[in-house]
N, C-alpha and C. Protein backbone atom coordinates (compact mmCIF):
# COMPACT_ATOMS: atom_id res chain seq x y z
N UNK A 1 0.84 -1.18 0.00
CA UNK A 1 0.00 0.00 0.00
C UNK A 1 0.88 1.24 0.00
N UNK A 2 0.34 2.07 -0.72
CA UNK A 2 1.26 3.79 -1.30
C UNK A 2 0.54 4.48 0.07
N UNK A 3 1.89 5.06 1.22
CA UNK A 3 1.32 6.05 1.85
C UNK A 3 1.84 7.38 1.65
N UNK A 4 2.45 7.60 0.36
CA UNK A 4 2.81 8.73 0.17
C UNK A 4 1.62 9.41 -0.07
N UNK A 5 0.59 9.42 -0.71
CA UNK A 5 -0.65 10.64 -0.81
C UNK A 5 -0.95 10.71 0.94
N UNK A 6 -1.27 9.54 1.68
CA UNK A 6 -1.45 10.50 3.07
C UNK A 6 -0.10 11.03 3.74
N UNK A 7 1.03 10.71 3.82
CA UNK A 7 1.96 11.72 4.33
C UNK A 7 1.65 13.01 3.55
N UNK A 8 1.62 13.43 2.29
CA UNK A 8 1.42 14.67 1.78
C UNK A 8 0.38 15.42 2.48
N UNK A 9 -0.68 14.85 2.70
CA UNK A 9 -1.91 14.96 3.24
C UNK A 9 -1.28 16.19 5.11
N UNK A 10 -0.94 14.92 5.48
CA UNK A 10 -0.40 15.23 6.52
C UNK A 10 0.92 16.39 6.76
N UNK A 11 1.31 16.46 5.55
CA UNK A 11 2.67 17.49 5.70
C UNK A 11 1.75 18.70 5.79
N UNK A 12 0.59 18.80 4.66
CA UNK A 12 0.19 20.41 4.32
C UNK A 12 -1.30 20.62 5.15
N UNK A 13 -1.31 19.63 6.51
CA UNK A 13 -1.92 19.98 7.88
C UNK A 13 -1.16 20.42 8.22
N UNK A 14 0.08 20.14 8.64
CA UNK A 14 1.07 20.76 9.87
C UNK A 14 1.52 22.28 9.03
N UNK A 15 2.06 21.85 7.91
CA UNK A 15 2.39 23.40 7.30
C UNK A 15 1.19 24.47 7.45
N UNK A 16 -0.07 23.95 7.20
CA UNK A 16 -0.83 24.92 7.33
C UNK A 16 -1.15 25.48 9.01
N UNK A 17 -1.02 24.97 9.83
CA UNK A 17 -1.06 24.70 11.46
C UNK A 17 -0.11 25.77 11.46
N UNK A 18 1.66 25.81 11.00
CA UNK A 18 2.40 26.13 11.62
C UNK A 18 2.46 27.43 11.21
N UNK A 19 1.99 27.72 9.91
CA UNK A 19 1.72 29.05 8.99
C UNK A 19 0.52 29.92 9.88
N UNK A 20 -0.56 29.39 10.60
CA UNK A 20 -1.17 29.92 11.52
C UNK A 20 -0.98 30.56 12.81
N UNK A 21 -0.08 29.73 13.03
CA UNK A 21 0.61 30.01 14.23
C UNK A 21 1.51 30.98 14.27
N UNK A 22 2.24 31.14 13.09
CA UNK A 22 3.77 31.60 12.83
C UNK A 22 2.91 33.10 12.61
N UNK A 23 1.80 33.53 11.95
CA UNK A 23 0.86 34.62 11.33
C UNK A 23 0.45 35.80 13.42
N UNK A 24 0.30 34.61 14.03
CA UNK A 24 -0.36 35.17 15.36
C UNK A 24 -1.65 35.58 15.35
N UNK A 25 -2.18 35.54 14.68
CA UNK A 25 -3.94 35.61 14.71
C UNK A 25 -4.59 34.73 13.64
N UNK A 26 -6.02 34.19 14.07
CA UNK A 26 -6.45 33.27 13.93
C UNK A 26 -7.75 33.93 13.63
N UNK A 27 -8.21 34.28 12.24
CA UNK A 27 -9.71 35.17 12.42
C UNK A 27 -10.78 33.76 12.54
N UNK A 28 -11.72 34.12 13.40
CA UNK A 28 -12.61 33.05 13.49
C UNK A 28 -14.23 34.11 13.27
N UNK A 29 -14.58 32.79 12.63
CA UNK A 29 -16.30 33.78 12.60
C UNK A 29 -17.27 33.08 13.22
N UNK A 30 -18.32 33.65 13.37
CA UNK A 30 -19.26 33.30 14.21
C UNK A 30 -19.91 31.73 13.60
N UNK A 31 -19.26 30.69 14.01
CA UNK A 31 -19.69 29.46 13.81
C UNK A 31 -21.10 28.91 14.82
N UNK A 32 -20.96 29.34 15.91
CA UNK A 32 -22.29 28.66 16.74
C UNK A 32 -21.83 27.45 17.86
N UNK A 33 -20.72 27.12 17.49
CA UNK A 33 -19.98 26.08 18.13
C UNK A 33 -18.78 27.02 17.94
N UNK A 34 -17.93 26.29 19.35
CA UNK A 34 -16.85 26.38 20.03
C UNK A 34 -15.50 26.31 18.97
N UNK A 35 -14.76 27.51 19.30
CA UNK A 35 -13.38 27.31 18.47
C UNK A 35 -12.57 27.93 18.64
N UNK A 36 -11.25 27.27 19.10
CA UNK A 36 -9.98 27.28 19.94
C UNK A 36 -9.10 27.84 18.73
N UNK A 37 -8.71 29.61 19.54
CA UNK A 37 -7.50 30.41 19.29
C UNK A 37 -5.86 29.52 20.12
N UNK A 38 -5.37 29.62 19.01
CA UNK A 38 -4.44 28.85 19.55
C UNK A 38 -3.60 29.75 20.72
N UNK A 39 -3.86 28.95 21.94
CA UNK A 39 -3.50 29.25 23.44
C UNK A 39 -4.01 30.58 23.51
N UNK A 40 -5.14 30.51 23.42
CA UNK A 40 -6.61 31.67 23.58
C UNK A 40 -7.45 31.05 23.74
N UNK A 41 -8.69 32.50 23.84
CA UNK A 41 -9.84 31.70 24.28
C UNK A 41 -10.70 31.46 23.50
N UNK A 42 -11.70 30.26 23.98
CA UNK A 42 -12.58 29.66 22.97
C UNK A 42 -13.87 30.33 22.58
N UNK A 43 -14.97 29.94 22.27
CA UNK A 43 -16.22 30.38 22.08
C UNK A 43 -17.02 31.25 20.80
N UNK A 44 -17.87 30.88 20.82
CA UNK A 44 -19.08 31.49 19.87
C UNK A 44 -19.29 32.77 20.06
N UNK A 45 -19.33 33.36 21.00
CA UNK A 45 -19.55 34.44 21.61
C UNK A 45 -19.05 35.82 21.16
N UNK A 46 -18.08 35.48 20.22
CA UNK A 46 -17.35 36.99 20.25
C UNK A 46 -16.75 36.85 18.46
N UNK A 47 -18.05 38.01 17.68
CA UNK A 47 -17.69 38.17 16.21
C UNK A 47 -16.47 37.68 15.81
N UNK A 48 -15.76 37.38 15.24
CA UNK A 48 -14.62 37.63 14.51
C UNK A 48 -13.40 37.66 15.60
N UNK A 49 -13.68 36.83 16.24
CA UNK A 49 -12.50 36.80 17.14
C UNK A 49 -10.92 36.52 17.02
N UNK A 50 -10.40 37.79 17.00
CA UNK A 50 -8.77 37.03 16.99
C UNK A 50 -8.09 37.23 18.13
N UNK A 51 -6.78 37.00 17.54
CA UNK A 51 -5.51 37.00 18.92
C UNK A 51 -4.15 37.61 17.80
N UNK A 52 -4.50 39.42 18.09
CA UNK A 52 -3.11 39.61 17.38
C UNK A 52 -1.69 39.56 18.07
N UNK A 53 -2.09 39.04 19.27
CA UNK A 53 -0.77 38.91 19.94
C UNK A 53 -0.60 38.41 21.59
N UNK A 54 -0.06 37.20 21.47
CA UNK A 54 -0.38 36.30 23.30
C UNK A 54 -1.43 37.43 24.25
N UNK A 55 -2.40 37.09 24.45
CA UNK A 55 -3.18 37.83 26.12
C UNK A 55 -3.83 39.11 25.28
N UNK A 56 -3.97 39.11 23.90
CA UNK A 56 -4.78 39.93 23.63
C UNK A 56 -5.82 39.68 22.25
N UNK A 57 -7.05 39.19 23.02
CA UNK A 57 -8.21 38.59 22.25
C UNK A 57 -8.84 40.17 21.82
N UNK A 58 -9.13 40.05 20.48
CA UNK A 58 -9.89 41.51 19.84
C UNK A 58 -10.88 40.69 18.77
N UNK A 59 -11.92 41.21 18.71
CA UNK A 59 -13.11 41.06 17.94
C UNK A 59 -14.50 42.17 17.50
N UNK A 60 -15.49 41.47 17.58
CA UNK A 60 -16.63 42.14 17.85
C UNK A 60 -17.05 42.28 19.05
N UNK A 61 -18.49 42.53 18.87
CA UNK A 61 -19.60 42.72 20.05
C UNK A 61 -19.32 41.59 20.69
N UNK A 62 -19.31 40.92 21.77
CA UNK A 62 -19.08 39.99 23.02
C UNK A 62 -20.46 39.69 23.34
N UNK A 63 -21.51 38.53 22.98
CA UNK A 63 -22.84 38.01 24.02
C UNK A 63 -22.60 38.54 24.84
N UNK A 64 -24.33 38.56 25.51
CA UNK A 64 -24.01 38.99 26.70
C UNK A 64 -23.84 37.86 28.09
N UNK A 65 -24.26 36.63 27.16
CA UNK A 65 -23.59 35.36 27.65
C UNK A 65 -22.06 34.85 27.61
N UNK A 66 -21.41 35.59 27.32
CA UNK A 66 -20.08 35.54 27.04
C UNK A 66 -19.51 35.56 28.06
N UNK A 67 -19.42 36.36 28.99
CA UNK A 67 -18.23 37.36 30.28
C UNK A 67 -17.74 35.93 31.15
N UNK A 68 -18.68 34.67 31.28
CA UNK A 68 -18.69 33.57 32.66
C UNK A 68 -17.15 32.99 31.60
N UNK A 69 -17.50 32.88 30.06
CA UNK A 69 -17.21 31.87 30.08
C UNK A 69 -15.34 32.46 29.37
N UNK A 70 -15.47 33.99 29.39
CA UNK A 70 -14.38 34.22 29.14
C UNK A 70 -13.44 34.55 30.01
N UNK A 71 -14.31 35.27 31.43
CA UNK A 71 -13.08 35.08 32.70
C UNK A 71 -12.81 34.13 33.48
N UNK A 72 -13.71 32.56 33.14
CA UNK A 72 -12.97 31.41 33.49
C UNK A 72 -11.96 30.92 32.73
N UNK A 73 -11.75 31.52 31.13
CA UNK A 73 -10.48 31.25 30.87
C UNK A 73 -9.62 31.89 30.77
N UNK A 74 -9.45 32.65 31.92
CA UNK A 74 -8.04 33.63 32.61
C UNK A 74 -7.96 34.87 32.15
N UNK A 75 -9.24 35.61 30.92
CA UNK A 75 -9.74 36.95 30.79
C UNK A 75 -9.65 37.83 32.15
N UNK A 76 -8.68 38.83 32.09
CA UNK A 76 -9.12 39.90 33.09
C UNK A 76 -9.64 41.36 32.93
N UNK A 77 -9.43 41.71 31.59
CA UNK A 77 -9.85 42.95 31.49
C UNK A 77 -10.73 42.95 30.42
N UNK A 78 -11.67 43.74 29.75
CA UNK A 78 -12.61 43.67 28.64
C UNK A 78 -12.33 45.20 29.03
N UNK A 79 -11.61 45.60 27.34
CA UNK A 79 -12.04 47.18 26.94
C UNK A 79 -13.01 47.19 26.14
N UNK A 80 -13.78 48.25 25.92
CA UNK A 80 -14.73 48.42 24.87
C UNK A 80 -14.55 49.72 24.17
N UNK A 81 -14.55 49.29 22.86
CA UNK A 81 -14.29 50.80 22.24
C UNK A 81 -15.34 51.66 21.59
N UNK A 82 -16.90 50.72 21.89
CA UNK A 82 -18.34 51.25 21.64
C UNK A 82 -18.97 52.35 22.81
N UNK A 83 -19.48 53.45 21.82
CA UNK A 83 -19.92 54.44 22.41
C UNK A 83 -21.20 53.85 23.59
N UNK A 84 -21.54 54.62 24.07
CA UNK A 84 -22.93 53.66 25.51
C UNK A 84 -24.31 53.69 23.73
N UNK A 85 -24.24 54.59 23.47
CA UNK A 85 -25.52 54.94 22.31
C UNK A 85 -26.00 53.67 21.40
N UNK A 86 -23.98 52.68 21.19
CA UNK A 86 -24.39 51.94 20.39
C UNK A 86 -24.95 50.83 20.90
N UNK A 87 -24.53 50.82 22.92
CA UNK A 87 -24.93 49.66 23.28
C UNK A 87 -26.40 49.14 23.34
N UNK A 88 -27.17 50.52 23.53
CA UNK A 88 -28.92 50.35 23.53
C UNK A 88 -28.97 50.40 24.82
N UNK A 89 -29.87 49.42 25.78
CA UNK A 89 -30.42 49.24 27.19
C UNK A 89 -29.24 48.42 27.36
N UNK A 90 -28.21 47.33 27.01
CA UNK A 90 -27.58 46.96 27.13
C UNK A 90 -26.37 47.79 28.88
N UNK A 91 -26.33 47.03 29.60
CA UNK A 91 -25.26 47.45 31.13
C UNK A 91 -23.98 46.68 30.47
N UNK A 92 -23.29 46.72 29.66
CA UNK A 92 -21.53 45.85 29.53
C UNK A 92 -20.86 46.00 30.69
N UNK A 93 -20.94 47.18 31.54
CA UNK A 93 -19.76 46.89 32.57
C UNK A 93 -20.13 46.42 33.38
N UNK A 94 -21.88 46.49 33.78
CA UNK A 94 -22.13 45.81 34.81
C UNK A 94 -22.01 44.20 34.42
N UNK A 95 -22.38 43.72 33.37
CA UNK A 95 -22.19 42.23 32.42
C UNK A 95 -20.28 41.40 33.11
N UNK A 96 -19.93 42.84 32.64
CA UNK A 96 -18.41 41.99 32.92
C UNK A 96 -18.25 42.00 34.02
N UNK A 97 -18.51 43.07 35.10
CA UNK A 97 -18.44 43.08 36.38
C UNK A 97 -18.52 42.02 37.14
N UNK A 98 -19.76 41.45 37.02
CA UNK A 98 -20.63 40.73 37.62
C UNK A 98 -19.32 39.23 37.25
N UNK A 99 -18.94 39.45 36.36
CA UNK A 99 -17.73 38.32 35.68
C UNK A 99 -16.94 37.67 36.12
N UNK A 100 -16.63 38.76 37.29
CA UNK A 100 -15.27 39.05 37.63
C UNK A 100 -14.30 40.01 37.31
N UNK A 101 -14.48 40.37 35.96
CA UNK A 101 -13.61 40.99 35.24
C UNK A 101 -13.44 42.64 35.79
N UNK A 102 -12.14 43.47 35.23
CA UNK A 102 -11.93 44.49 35.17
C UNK A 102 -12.73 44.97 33.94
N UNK A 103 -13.28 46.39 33.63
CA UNK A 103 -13.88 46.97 32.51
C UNK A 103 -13.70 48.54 32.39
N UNK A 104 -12.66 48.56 31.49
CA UNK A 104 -12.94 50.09 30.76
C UNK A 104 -13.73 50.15 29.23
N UNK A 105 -13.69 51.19 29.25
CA UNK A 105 -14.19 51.75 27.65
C UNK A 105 -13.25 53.20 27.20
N UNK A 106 -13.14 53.31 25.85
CA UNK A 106 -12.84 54.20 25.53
C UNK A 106 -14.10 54.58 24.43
N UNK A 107 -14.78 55.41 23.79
CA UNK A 107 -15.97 55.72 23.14
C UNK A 107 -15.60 56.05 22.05
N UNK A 108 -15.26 55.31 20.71
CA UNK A 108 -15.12 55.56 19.56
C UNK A 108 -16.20 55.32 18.88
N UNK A 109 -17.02 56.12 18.43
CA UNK A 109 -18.07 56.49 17.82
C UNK A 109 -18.13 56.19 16.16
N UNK A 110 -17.40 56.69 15.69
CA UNK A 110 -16.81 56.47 14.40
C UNK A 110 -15.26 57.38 13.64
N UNK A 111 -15.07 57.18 12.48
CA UNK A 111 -14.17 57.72 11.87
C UNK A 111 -13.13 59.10 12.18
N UNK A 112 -14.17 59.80 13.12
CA UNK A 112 -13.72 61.32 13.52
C UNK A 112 -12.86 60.72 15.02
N UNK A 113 -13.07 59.60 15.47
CA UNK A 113 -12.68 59.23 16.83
C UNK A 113 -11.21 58.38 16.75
N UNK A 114 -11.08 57.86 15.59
CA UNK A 114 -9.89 57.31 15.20
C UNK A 114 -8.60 58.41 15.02
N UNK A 115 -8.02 58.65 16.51
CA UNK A 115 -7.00 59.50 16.39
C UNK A 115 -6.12 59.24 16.94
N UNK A 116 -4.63 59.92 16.67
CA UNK A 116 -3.77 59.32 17.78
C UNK A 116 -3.96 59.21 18.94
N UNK A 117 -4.86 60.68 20.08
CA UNK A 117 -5.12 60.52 21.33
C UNK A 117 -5.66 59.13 21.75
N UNK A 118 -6.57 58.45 20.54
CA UNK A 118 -7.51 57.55 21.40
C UNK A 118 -6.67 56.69 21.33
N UNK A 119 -5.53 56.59 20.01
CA UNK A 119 -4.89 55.51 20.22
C UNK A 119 -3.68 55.08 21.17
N UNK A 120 -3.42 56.77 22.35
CA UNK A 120 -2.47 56.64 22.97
C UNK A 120 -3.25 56.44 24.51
N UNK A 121 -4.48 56.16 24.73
CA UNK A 121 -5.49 56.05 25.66
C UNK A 121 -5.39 54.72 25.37
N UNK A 122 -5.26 54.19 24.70
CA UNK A 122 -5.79 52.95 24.04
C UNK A 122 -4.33 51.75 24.57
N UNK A 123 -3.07 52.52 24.06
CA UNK A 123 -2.04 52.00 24.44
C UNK A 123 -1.90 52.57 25.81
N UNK A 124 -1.99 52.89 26.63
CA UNK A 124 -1.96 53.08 27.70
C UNK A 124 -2.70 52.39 28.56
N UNK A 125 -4.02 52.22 28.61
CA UNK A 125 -4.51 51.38 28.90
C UNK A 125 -4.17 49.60 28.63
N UNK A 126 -3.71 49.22 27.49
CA UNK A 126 -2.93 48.06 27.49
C UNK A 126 -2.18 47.79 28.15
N UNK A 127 -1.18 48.87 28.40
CA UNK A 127 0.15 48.79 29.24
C UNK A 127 0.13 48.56 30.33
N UNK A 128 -1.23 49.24 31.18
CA UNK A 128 -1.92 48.84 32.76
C UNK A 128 -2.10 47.62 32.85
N UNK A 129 -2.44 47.18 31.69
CA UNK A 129 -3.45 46.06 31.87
C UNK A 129 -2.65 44.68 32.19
N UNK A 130 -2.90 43.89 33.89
CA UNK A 130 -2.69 42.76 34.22
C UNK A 130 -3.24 41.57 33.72
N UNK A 131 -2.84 40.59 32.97
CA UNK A 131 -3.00 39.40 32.27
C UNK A 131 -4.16 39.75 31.09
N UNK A 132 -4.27 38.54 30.80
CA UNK A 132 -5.39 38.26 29.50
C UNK A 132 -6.36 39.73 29.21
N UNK A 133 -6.63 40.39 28.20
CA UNK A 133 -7.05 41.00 27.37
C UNK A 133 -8.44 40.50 26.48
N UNK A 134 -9.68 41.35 26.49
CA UNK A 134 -10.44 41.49 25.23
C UNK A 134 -10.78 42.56 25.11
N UNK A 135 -10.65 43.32 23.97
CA UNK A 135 -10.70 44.54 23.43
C UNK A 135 -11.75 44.26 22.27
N UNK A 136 -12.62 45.20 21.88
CA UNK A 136 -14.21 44.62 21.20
C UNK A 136 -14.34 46.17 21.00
N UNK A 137 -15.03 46.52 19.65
CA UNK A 137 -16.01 47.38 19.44
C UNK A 137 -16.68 46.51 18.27
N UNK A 138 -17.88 46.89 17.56
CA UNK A 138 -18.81 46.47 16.71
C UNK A 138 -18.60 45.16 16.42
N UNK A 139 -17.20 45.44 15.33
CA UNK A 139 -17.07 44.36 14.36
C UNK A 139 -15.31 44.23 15.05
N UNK A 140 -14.64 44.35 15.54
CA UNK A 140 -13.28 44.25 15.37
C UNK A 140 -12.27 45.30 14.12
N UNK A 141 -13.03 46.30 13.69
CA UNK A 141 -12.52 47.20 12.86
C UNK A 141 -11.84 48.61 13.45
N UNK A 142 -12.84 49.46 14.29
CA UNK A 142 -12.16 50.14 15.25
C UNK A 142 -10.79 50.09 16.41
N UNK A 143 -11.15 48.92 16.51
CA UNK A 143 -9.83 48.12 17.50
C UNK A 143 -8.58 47.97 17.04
N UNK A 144 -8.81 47.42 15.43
CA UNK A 144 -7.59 47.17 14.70
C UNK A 144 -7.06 48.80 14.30
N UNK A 145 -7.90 49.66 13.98
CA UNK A 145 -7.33 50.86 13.47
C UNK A 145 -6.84 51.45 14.57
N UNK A 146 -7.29 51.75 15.79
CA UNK A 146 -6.16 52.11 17.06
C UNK A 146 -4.73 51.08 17.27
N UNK A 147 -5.48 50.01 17.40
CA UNK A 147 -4.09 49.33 17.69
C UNK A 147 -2.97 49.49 16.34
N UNK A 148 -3.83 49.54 15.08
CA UNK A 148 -2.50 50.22 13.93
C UNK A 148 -1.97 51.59 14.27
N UNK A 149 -3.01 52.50 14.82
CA UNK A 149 -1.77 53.69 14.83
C UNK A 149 -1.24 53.68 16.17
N UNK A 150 -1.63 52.70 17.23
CA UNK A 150 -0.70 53.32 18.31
C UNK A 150 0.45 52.25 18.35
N UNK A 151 0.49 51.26 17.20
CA UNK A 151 1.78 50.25 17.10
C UNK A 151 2.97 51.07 16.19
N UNK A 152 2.29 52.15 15.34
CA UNK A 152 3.43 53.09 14.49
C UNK A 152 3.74 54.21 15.57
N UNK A 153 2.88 55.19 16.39
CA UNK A 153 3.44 55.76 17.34
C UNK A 153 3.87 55.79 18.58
N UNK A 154 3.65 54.68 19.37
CA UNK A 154 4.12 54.16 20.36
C UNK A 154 5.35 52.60 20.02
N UNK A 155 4.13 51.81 19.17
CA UNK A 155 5.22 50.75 19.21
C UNK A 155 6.29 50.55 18.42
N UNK A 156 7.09 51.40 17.55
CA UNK A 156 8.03 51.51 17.32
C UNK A 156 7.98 50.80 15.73
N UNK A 157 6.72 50.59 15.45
CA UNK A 157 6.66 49.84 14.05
C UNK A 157 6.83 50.96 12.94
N UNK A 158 6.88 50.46 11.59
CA UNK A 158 6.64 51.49 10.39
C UNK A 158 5.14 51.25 10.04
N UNK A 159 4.77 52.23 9.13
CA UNK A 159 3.27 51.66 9.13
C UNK A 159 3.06 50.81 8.53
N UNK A 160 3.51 50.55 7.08
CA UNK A 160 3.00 48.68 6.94
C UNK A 160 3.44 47.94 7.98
N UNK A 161 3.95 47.57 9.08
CA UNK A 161 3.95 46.75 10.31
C UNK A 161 2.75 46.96 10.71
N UNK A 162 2.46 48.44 11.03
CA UNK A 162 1.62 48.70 11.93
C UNK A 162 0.16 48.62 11.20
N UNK A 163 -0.12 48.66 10.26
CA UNK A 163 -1.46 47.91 9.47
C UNK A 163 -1.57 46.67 8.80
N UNK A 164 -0.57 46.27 9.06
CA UNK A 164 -0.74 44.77 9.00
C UNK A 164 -0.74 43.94 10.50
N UNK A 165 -0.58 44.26 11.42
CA UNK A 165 -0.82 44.36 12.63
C UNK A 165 -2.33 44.73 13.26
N UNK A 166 -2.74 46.05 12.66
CA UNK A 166 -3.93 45.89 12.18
C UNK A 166 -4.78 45.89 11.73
N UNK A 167 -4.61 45.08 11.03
CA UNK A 167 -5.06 43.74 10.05
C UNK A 167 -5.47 42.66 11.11
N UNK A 168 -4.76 42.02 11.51
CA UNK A 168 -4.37 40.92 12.44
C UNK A 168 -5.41 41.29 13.86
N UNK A 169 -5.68 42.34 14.63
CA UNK A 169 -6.91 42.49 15.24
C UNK A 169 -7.82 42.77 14.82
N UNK A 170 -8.28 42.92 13.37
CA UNK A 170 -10.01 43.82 12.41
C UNK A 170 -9.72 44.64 12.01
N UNK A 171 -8.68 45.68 11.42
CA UNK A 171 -8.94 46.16 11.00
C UNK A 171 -9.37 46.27 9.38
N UNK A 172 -9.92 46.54 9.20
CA UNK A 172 -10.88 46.97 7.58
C UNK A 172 -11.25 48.28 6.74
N UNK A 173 -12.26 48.45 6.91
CA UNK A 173 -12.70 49.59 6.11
C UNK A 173 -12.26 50.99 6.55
N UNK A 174 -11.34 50.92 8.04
CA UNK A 174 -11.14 52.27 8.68
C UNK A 174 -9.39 52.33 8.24
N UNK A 175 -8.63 51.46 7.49
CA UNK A 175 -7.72 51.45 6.94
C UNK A 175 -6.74 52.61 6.59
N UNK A 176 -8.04 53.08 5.13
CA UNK A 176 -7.73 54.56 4.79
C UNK A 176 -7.49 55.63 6.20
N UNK A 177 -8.83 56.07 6.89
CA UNK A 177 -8.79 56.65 8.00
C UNK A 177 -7.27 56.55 8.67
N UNK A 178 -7.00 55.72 8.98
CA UNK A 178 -5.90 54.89 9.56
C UNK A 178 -4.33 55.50 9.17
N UNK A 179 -3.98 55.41 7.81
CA UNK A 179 -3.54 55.87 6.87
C UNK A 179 -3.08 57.83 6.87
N UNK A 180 -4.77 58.38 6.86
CA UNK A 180 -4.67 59.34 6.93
C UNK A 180 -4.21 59.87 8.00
N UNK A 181 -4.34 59.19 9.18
CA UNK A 181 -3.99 59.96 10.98
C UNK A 181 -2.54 59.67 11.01
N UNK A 182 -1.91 58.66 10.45
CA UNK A 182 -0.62 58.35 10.63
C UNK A 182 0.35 59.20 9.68
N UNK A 183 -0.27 59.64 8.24
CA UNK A 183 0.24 60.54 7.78
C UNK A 183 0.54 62.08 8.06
N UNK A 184 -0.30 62.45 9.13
CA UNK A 184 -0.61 64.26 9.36
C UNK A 184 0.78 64.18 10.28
N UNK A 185 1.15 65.04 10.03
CA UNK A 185 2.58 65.39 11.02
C UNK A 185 2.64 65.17 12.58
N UNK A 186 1.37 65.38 13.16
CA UNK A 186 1.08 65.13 14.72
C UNK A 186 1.45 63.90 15.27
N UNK A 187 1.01 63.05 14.25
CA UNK A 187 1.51 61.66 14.55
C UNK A 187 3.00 60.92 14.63
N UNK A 188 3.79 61.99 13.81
CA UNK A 188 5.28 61.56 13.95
C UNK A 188 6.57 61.71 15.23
């Protein structure tokens, strides 16, 4: 019997495994069932969930069944970067509270809010922050565009690092935006 077609099989699992791994984020979408960020946390619960980097889970909106099952897996802080307007009747801090968890927010509203300040509020607040991480607005798009400009002005990246970075937590359509704040002189 020929086991060369399943070793092949098997080489371009692990290559693809290790290419995942080697990348540091893992975009996952809302499947309905359970699915493991590698040495992150699991669950349905949270849009587009990635991990652009060990202890920091970024996505979407978070269930509001979510908080039990993310600070039993060693979650301590949940930022939110949604204004209260977008939450509705929705309590999030009381949600995470109740968790266990630590909870800030910073209120990025939209496009006009994507600035360096928020993104140096933003990195600052990371820097406080003791163990495991989830950072969430809408979709995971706002999140990624702070964490891109405060990885070019704080973290020492160039900006393709730093938007491909985020990339790697959501960022998307705020790209351009992104682009534009890192270009204005304030930012250098």
């Amino acid at each position: 019997m020929n086991t060369v077609p399943g070793k092949r099989v098997l080489m371009l699992v692990v290559t693809v495994l290790v290419l995942l791994a080697a990348c540091g984020s893992v975009p996952l979408g809302h499947s309905g069932r359970d699915v493991v960020v590698p040495d992150g946390i699991t669950g349905p619960d949270i849009a587009g969930l990635r991990q652009p980097r060990p202890g920091l889970h970024t996505g979407g909106q978070p269930q509001a069944t979510a908080w039990e099952s993310i600070a039993a897996q060693g979650v301590r802080t949940v930022i939110n970067l949604r204004p209260d307007a977008e939450l509705g009747t929705r309590d999030e801090e009381a949600e995470v509270r109740a968790a266990g968890m630590a909870y800030r927010q910073i209120q990025v509203a939209g496009a006009a809010d994507i600035t360096v300040e928020n993104a140096f509020r933003l990195w600052d607040l990371l820097g406080a922050t003791a163990g495991p991480a989830v950072l969430h607005c809408a979709s995971g798009n706002r999140v990624g565009a702070l964490l891109a400009i405060g990885a070019a002005t704080r973290g020492g990246m160039d900006t393709e690092a730093a938007i491909a970075f985020g990339k790697s937590a959501g960022l998307g359509g705020a790209e351009a935006r992104v682009r534009e704040v890192l270009a204005a002189p304030a930012a250098k």
